[in-house]
Protein backbone atom coordinates (compact mmCIF):
# COMPACT_ATOMS: atom_id res chain seq x y z
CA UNK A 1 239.68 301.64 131.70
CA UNK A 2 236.70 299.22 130.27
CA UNK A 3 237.70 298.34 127.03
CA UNK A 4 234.96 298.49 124.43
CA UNK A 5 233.84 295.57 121.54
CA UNK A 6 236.16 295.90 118.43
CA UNK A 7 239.26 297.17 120.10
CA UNK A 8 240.68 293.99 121.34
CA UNK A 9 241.94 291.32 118.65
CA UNK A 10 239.84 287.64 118.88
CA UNK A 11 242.03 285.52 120.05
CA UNK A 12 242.96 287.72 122.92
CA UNK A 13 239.96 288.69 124.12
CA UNK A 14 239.06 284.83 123.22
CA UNK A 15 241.65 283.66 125.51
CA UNK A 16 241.45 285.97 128.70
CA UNK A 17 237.70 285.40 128.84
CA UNK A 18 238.57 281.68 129.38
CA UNK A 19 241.02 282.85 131.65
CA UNK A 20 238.87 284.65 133.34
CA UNK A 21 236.09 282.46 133.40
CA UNK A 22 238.20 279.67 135.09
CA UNK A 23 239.60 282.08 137.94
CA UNK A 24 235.39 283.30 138.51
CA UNK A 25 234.92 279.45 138.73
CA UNK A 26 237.85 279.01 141.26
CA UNK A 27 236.56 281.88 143.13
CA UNK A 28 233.01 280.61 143.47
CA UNK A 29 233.87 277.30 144.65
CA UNK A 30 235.91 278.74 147.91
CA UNK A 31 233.11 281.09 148.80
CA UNK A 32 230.56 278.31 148.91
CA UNK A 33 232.84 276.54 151.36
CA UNK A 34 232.47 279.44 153.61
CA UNK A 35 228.50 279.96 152.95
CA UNK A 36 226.55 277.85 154.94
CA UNK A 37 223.88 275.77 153.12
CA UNK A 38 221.24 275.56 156.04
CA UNK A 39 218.24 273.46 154.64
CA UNK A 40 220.53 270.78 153.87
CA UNK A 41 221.31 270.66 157.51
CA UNK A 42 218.12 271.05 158.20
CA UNK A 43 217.28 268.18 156.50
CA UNK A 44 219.75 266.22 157.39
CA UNK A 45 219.02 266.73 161.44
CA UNK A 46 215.26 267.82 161.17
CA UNK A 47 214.69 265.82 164.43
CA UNK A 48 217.78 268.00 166.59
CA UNK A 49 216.16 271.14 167.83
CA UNK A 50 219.84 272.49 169.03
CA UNK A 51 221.03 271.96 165.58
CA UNK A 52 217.67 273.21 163.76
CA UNK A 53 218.35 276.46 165.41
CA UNK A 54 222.05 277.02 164.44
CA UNK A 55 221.02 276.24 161.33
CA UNK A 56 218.07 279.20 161.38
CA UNK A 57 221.17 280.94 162.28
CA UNK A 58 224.08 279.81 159.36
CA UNK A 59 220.78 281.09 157.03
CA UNK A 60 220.19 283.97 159.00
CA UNK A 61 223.94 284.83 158.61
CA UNK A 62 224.09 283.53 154.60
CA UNK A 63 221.59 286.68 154.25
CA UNK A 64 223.64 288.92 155.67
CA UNK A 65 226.49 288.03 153.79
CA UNK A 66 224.33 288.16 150.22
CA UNK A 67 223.65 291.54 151.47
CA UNK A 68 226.73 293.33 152.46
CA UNK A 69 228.14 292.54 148.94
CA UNK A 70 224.98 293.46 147.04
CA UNK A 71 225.63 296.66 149.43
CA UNK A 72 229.42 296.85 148.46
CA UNK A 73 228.86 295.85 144.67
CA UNK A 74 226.13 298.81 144.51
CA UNK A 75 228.88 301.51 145.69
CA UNK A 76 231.65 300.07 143.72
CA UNK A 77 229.02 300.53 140.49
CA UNK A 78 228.61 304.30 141.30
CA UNK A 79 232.47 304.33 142.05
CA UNK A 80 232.78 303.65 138.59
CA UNK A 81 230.66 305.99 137.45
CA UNK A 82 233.14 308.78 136.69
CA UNK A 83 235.00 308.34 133.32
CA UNK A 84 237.40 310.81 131.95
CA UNK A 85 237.64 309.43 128.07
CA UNK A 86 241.23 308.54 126.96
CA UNK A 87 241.47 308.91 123.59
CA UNK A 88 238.81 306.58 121.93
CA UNK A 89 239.80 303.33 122.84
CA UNK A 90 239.28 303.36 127.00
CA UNK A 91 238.40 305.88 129.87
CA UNK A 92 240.11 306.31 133.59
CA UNK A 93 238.25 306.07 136.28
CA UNK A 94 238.07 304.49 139.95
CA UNK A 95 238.31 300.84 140.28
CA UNK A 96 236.87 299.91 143.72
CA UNK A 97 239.04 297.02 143.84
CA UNK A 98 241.02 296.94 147.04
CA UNK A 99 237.68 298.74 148.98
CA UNK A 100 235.87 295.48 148.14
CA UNK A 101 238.71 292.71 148.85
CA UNK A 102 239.52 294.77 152.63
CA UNK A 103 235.56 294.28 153.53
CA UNK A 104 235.04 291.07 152.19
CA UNK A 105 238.67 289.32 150.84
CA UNK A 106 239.87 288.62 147.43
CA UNK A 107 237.59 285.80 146.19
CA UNK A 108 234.70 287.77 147.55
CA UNK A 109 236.03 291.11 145.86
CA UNK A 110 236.56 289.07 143.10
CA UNK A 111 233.11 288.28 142.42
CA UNK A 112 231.81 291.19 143.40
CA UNK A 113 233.97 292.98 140.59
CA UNK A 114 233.06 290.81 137.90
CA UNK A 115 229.13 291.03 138.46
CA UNK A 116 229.95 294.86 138.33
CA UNK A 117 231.95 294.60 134.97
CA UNK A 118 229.08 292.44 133.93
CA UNK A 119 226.42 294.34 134.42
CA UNK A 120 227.85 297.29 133.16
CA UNK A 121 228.94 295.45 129.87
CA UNK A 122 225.08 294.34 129.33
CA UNK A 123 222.87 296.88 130.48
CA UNK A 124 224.74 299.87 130.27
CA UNK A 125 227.15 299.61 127.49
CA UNK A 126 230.21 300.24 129.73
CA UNK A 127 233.16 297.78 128.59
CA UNK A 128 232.44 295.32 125.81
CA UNK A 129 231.13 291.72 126.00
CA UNK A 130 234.09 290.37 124.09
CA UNK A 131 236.25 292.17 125.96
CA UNK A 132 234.51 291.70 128.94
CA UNK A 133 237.23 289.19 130.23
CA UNK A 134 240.30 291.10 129.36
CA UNK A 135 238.42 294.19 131.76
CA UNK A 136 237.40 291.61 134.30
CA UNK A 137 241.40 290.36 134.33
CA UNK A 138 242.34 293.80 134.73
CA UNK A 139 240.18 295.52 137.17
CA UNK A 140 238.66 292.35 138.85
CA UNK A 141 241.98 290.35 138.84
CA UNK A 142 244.67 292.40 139.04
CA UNK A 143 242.76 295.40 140.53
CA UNK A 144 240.89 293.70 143.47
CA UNK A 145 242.75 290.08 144.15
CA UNK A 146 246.22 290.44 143.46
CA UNK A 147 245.90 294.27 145.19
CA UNK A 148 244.40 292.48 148.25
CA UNK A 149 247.80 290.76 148.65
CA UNK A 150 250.11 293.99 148.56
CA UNK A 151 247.55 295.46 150.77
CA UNK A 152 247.93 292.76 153.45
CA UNK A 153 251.55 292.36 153.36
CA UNK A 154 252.22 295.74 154.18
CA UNK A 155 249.52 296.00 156.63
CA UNK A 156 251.45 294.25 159.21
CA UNK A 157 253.79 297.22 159.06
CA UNK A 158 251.00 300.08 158.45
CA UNK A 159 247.01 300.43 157.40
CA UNK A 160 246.98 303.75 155.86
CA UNK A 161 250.46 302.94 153.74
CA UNK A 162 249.16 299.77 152.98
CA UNK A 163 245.48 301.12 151.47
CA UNK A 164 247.30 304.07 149.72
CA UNK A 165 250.28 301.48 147.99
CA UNK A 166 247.32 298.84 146.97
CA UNK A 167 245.44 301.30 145.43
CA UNK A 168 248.41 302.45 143.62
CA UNK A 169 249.10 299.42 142.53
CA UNK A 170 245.72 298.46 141.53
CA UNK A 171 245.05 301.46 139.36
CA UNK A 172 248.56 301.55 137.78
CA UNK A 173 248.91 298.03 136.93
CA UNK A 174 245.48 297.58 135.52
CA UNK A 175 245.90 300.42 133.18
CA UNK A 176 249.30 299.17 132.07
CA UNK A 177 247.96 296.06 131.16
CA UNK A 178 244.87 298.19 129.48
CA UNK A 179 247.42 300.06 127.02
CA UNK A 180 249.41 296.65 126.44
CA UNK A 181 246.07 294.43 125.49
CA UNK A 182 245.37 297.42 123.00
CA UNK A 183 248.87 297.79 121.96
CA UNK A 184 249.01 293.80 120.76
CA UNK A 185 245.69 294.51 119.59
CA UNK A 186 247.29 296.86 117.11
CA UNK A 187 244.70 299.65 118.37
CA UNK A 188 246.94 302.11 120.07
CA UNK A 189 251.14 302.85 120.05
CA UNK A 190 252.69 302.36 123.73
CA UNK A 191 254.72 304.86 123.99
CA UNK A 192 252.39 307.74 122.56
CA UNK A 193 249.41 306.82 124.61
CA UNK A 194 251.15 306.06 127.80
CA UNK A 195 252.50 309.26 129.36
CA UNK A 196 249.18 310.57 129.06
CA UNK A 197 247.33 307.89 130.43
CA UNK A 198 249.58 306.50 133.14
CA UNK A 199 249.73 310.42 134.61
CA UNK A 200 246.18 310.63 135.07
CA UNK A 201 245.91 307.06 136.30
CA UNK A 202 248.41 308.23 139.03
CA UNK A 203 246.31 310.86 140.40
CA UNK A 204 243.12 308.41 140.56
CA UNK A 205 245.16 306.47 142.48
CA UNK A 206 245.58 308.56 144.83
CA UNK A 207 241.98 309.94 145.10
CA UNK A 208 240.70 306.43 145.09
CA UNK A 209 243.30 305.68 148.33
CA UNK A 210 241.72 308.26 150.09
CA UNK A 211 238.27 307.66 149.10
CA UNK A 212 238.98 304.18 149.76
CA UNK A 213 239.97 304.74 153.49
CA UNK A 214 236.80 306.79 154.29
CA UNK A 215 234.44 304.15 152.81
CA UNK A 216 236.04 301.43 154.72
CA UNK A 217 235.67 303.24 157.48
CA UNK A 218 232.15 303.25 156.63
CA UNK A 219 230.89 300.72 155.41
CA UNK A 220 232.19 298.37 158.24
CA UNK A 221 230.53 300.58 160.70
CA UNK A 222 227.28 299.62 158.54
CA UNK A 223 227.96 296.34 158.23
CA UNK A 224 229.11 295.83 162.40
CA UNK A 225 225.59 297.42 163.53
């Protein structure tokens, strides 16, 4: 699903870079205002001891946090690993989307997704760098913080249906908007490219539902001890 250089036309990829860009800004600037900045309170009530030592704490807890999503970004990198090539234009694979936006939310996931699609663009080739915000719009918006909203609306009704249908949606939708950025781009025809690829996005789906419940599972009992 990462779209390489060359496939994408400029003033597309152009454009939902910016786009993208702006919504990584967005995100950023509502998870500072839940991370704690401890040495300015520190310095701001150096002579209260009570407050000197919640603030030991905030920074103790600001850690943690920096942790847990190098720890989630890390799996989502090797959940990406797997790439059956479509044709020559893109490649499906697992996302890791809605596993990072139910441990840590959708701005979180957010960032987390488009540090993966980052790296991977840079150091390993994976995705382009001009089209590096038309695959962090599909797999980082679409495929982690829009997902995170079908997951928790249905999750008032059921967990399990609500993982399976926000994986389903995060997978299908993202490659649907894959085949139409490269179908404007004048790279591929819809309708012959789609079958194929939509049918094996289907059955990632559901592998990445299931694999999605177990890591949950897992990774909060990691992150709870």
């Amino acid at each position: 699903m990462h779209i390489p250089d060359g496939f994408l036309n400029n003033n597309l990829a152009g454009g939902m870079l910016t786009g993208s860009v702006c919504m990584l800004g967005y995100c950023f600037g509502k998870v500072l205002k839940a991370i704690p900045v401890s040495s300015q309170i520190l310095a701001t009530n150096c002579g209260n001891t009570t407050l000197k030592q919640d603030s030991l704490l905030l920074s103790k807890n600001s850690r943690q946090t920096f942790l847990n999503l190098a720890f989630i970004g890390s799996w989502i990198f090797a959940f990406q690993m797997f790439n059956v090539p479509i044709q020559s234009a893109t490649s499906a694979h697992f996302i890791g989307g809605v596993f990072a936006a139910i441990l840590v939310g959708p701005f979180f996931g957010f960032i987390i997704m488009s540090s993966v699609l980052t790296v991977q663009a840079l150091f390993f080739s994976d995705g382009g760098l001009l089209a590096l915000g038309a695959n962090i719009f599909n797999m980082a918006l679409v495929g982690c913080f829009l997902s995170y909203y079908v997951y928790k609306f249905i999750k008032k009704f059921n967990y399990v249906l609500a993982t399976f249908i926000a994986c389903l949606f995060s997978v299908m939708c993202a490659s649907i908007l894959c085949l139409t950025e490269l179908s404007l781009s004048n790279n591929i025809i819809f309708s012959q490219v789609a079958k194929y690829m939509l049918n094996i996005h289907l059955g990632v789906s559901f592998l990445e539902a299931i694999i999605t419940l177990v890591s949950v599972k897992v990774f909060n009992g990691d992150i709870n001890e």
